[in-house]
C-alpha atoms as a PDB file:
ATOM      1  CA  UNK A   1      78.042  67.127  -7.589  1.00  0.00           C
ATOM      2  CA  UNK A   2      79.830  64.107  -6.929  1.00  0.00           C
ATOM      3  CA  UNK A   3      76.599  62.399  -6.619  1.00  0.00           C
ATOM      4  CA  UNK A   4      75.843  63.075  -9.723  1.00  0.00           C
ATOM      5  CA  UNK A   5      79.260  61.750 -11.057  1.00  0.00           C
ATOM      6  CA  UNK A   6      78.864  58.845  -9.282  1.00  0.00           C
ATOM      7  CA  UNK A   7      75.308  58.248 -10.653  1.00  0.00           C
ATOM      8  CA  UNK A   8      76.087  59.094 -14.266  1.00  0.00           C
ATOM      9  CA  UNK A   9      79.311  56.506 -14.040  1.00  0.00           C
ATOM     10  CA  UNK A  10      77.814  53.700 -12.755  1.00  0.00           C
ATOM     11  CA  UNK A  11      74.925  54.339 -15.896  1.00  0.00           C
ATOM     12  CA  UNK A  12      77.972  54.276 -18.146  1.00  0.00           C
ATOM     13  CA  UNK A  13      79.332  51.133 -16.527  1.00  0.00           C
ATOM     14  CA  UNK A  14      76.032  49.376 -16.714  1.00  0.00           C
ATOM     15  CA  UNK A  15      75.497  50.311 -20.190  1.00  0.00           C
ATOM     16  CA  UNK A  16      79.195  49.243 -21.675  1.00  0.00           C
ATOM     17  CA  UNK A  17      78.594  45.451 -19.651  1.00  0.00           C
ATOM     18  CA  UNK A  18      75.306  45.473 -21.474  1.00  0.00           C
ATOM     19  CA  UNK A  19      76.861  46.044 -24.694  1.00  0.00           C
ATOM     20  CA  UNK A  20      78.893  42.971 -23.975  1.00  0.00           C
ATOM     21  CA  UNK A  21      76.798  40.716 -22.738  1.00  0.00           C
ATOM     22  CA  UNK A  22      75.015  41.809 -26.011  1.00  0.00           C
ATOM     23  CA  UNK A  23      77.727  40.731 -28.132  1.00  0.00           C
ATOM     24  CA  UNK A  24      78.374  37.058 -26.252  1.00  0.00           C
ATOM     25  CA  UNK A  25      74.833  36.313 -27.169  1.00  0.00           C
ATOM     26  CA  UNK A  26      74.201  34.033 -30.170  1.00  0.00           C
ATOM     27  CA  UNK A  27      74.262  35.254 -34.075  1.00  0.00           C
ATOM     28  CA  UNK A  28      71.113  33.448 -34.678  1.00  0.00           C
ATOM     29  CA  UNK A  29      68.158  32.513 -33.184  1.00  0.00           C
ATOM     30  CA  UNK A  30      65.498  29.548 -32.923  1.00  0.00           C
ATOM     31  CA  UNK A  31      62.266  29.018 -32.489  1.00  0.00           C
ATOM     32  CA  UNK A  32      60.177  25.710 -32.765  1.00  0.00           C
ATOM     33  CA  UNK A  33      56.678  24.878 -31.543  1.00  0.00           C
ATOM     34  CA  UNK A  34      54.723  21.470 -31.807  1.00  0.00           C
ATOM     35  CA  UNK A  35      50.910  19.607 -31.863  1.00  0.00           C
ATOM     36  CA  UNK A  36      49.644  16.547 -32.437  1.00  0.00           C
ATOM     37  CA  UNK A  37      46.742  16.613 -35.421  1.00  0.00           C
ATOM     38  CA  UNK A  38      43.900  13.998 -35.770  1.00  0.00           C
ATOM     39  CA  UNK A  39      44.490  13.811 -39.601  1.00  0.00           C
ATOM     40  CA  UNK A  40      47.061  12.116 -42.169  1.00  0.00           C
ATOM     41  CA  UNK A  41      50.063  13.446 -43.028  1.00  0.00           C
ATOM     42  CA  UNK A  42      48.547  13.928 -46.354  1.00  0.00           C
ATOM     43  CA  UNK A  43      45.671  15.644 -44.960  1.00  0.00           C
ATOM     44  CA  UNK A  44      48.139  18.437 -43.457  1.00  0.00           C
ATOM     45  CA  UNK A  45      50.509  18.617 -46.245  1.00  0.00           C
ATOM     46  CA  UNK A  46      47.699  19.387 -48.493  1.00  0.00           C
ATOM     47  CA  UNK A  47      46.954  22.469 -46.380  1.00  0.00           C
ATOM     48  CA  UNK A  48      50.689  23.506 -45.266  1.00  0.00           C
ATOM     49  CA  UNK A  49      51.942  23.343 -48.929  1.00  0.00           C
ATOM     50  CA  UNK A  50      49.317  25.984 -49.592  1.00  0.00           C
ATOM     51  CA  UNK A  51      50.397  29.652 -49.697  1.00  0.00           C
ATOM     52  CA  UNK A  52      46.735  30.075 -50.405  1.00  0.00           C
ATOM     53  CA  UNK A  53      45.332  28.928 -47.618  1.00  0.00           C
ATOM     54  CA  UNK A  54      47.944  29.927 -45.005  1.00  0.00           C
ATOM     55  CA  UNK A  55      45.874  32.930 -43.744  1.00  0.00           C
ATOM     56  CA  UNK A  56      42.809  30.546 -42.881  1.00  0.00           C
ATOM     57  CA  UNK A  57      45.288  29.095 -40.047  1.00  0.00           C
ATOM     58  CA  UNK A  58      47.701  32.151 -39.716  1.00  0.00           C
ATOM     59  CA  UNK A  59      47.907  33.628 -36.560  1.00  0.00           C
ATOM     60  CA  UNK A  60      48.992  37.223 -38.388  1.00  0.00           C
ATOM     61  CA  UNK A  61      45.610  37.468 -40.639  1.00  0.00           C
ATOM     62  CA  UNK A  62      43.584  37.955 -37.307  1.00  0.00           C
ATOM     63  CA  UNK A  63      46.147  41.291 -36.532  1.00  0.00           C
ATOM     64  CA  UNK A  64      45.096  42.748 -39.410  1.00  0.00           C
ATOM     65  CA  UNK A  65      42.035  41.631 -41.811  1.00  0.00           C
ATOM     66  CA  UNK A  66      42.691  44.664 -43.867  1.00  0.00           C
ATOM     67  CA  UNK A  67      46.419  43.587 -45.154  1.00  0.00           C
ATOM     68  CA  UNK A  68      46.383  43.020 -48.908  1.00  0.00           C
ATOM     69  CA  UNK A  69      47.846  39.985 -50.348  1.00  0.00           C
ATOM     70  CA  UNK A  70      49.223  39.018 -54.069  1.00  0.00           C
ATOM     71  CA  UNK A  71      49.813  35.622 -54.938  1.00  0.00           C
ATOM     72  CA  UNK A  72      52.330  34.460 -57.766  1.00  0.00           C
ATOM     73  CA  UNK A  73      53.965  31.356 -58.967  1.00  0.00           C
ATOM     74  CA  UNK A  74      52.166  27.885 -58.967  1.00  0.00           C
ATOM     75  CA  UNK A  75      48.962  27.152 -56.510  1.00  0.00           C
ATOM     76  CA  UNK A  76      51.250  25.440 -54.026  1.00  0.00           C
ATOM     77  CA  UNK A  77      54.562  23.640 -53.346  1.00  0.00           C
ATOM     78  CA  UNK A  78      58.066  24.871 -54.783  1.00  0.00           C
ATOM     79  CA  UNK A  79      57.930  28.100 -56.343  1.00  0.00           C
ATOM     80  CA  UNK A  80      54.339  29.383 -54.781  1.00  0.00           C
ATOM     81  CA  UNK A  81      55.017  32.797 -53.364  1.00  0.00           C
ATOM     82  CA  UNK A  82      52.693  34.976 -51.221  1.00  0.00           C
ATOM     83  CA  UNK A  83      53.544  38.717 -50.602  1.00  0.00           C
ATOM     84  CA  UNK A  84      51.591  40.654 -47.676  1.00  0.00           C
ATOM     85  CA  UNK A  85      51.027  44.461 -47.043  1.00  0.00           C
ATOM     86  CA  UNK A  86      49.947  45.770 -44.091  1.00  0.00           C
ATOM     87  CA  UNK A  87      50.579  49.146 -42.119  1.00  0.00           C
ATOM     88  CA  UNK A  88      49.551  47.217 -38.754  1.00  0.00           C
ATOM     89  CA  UNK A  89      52.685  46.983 -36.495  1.00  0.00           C
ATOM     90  CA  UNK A  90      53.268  43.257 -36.320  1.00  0.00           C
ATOM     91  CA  UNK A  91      52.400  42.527 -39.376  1.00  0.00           C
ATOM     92  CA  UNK A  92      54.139  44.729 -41.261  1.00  0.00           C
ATOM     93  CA  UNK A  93      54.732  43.559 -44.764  1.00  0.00           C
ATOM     94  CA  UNK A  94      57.254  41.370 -46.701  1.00  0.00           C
ATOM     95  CA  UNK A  95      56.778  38.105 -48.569  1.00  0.00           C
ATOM     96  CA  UNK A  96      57.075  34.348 -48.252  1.00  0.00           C
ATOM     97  CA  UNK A  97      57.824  31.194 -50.893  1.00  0.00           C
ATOM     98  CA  UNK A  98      58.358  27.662 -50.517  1.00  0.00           C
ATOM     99  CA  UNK A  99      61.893  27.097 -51.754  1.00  0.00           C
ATOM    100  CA  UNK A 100      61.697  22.870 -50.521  1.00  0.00           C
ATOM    101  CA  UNK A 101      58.420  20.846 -50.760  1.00  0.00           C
ATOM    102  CA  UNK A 102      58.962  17.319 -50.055  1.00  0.00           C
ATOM    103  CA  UNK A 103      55.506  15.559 -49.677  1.00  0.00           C
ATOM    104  CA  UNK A 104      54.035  14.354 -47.125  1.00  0.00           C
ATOM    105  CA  UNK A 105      57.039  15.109 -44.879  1.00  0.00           C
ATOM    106  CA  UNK A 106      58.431  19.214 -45.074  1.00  0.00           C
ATOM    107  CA  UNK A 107      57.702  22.595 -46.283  1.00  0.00           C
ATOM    108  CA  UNK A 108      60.420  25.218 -46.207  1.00  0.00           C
ATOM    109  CA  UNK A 109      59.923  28.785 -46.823  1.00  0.00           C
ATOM    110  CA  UNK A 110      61.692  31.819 -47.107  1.00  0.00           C
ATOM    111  CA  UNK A 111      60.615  34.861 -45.185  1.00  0.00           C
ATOM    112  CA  UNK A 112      61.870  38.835 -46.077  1.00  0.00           C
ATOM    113  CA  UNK A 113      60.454  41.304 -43.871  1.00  0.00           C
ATOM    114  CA  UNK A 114      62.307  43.999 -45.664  1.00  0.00           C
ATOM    115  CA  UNK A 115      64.009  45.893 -42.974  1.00  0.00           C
ATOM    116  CA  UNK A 116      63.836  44.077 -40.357  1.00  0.00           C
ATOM    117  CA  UNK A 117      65.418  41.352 -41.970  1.00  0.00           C
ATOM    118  CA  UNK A 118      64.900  37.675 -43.702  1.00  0.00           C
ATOM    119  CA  UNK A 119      64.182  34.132 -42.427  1.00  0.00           C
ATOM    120  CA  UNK A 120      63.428  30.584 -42.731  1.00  0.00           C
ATOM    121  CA  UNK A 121      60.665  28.323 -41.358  1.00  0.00           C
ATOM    122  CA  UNK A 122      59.982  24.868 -41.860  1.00  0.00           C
ATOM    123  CA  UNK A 123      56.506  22.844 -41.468  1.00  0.00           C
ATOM    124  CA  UNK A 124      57.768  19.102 -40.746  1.00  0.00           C
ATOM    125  CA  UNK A 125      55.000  16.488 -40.677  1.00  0.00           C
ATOM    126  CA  UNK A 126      55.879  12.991 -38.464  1.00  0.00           C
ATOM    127  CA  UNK A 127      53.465   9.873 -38.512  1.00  0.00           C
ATOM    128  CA  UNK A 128      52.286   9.335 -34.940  1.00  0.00           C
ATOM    129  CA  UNK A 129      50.302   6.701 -33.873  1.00  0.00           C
ATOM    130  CA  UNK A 130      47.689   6.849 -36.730  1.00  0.00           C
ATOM    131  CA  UNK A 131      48.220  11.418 -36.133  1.00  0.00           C
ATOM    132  CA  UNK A 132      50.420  13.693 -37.512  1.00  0.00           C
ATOM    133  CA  UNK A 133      53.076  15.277 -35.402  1.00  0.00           C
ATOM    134  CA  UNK A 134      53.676  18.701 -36.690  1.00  0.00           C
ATOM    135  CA  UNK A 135      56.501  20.885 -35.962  1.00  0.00           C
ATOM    136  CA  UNK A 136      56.588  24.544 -36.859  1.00  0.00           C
ATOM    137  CA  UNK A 137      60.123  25.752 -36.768  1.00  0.00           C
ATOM    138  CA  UNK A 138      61.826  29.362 -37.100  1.00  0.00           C
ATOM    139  CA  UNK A 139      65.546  30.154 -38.018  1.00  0.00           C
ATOM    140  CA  UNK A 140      67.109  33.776 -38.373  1.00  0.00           C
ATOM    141  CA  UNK A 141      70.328  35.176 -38.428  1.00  0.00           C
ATOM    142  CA  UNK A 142      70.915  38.236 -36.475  1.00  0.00           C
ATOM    143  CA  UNK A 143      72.499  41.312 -37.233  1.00  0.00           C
ATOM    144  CA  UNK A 144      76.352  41.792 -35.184  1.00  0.00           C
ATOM    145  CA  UNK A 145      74.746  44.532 -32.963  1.00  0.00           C
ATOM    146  CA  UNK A 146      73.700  43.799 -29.197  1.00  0.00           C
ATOM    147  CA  UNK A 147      70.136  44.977 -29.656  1.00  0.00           C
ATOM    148  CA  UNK A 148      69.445  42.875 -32.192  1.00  0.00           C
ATOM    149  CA  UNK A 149      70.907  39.805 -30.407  1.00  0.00           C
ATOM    150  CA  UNK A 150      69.064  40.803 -27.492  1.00  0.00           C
ATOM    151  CA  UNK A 151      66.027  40.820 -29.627  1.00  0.00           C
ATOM    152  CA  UNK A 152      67.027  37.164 -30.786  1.00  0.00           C
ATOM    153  CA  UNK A 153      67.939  36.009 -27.561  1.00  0.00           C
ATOM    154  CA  UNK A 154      64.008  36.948 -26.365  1.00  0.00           C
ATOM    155  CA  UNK A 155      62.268  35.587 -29.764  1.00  0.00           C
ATOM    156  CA  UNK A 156      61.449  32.613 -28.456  1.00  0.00           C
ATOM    157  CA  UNK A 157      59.214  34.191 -25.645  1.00  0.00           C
ATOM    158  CA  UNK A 158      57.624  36.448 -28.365  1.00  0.00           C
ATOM    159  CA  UNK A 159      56.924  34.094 -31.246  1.00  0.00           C
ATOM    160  CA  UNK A 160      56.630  31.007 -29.491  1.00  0.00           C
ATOM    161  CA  UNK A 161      53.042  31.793 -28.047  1.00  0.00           C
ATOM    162  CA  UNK A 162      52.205  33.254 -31.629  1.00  0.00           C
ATOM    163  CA  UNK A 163      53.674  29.642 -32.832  1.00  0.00           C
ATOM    164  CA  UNK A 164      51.602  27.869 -30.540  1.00  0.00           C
ATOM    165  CA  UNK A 165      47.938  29.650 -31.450  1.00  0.00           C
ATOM    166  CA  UNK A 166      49.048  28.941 -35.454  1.00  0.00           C
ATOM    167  CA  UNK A 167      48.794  25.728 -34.773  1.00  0.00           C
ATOM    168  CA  UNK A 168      46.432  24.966 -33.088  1.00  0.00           C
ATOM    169  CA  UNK A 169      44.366  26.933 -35.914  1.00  0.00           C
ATOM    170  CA  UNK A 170      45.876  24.396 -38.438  1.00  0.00           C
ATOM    171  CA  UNK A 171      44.614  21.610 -36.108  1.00  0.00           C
ATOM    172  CA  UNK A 172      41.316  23.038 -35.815  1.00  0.00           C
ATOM    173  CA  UNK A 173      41.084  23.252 -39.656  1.00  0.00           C
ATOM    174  CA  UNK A 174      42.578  20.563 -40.683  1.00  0.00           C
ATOM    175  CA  UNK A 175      40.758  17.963 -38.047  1.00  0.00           C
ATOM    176  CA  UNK A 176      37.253  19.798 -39.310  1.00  0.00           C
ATOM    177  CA  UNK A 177      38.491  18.930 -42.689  1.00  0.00           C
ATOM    178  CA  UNK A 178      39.104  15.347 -41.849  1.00  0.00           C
ATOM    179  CA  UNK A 179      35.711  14.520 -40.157  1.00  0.00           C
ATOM    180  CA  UNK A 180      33.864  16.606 -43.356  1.00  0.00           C
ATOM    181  CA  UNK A 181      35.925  13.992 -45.804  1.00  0.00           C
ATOM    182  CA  UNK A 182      35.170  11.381 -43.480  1.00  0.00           C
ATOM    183  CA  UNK A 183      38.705  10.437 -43.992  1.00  0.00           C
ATOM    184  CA  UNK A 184      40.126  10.102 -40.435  1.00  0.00           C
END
């Protein structure tokens, strides 16, 4: 019997310095992924500003070619909105909209997944050497409770790899496009 005291204490004891370790960890979380592309910045912006074509480089659309999609507000830039409906886990469903559009340089969105919470990412396009430097970026902030910091404190590791394939998608498409134009 005291075994078993001992056993189910030190569970307790483990579990309350998890709990604060979970609250120490930061309220929001960070993720950011980069690529060189073979193209002009106006090249990518054309493409990145586009709500539209976001699932020809999306790394989601491939999880689940069955989602439904409805489009509203203008074709691209400020104001175009994209909503997504899926019963795939991962995908899920929620919407997106560019809220800043800054040609040739940034597109900001806003991300609601519903439940699980909203989101920003930005698409921020640097001249390099005759390229485009592209940098993907993420920004939440998390919910007080140690799980979900935990969750934050891991995202990184989960959506960076997802980050990474995106983009090299967009490079693909966007280099194809150039060579087709003859333009780079």
């Amino acid at each position: 019997m005291k075994f078993l005291r001992t056993i189910l204490v030190g569970a307790l004891v483990v579990v309350a310095v998890l709990f604060a370790i979970g609250l120490t960890l930061p309220e929001s979380a960070h993720v950011e992924r980069s690529i060189t592309i073979n193209a002009s910045r106006e090249q990518v912006f054309a493409v990145v500003n586009s709500l539209r074509r976001f699932n020809e480089w999306s790394p989601w659309f491939d999880m689940d070619p069955d989602a439904k999609y409805r489009y509203s507000g203008p074709e691209s830039g400020f104001g175009a909105r994209a909503e997504w409906f899926s019963e795939e886990p991962g995908v899920d469903s929620g919407s997106q909209e560019i809220i800043a559009s800054e040609p040739p340089r940034l597109v900001r969105t806003s991300l609601d997944f519903g439940d699980q919470g909203s989101a920003t990412a930005e698409l921020r396009l640097q001249p390099v050497n005759g390229s485009t430097r592209v940098t993907w970026a993420f920004d939440t902030v998390l919910d007080a409770s140690p799980v979900d910091r935990y969750f934050g404190f891991f995202l990184d590791a989960i959506l960076g790899p997802t980050y990474e394939d995106g983009l090299a998608r967009l490079k693909a498409l966007v280099e194809n496009e150039a060579l087709v134009e003859g333009g780079f």
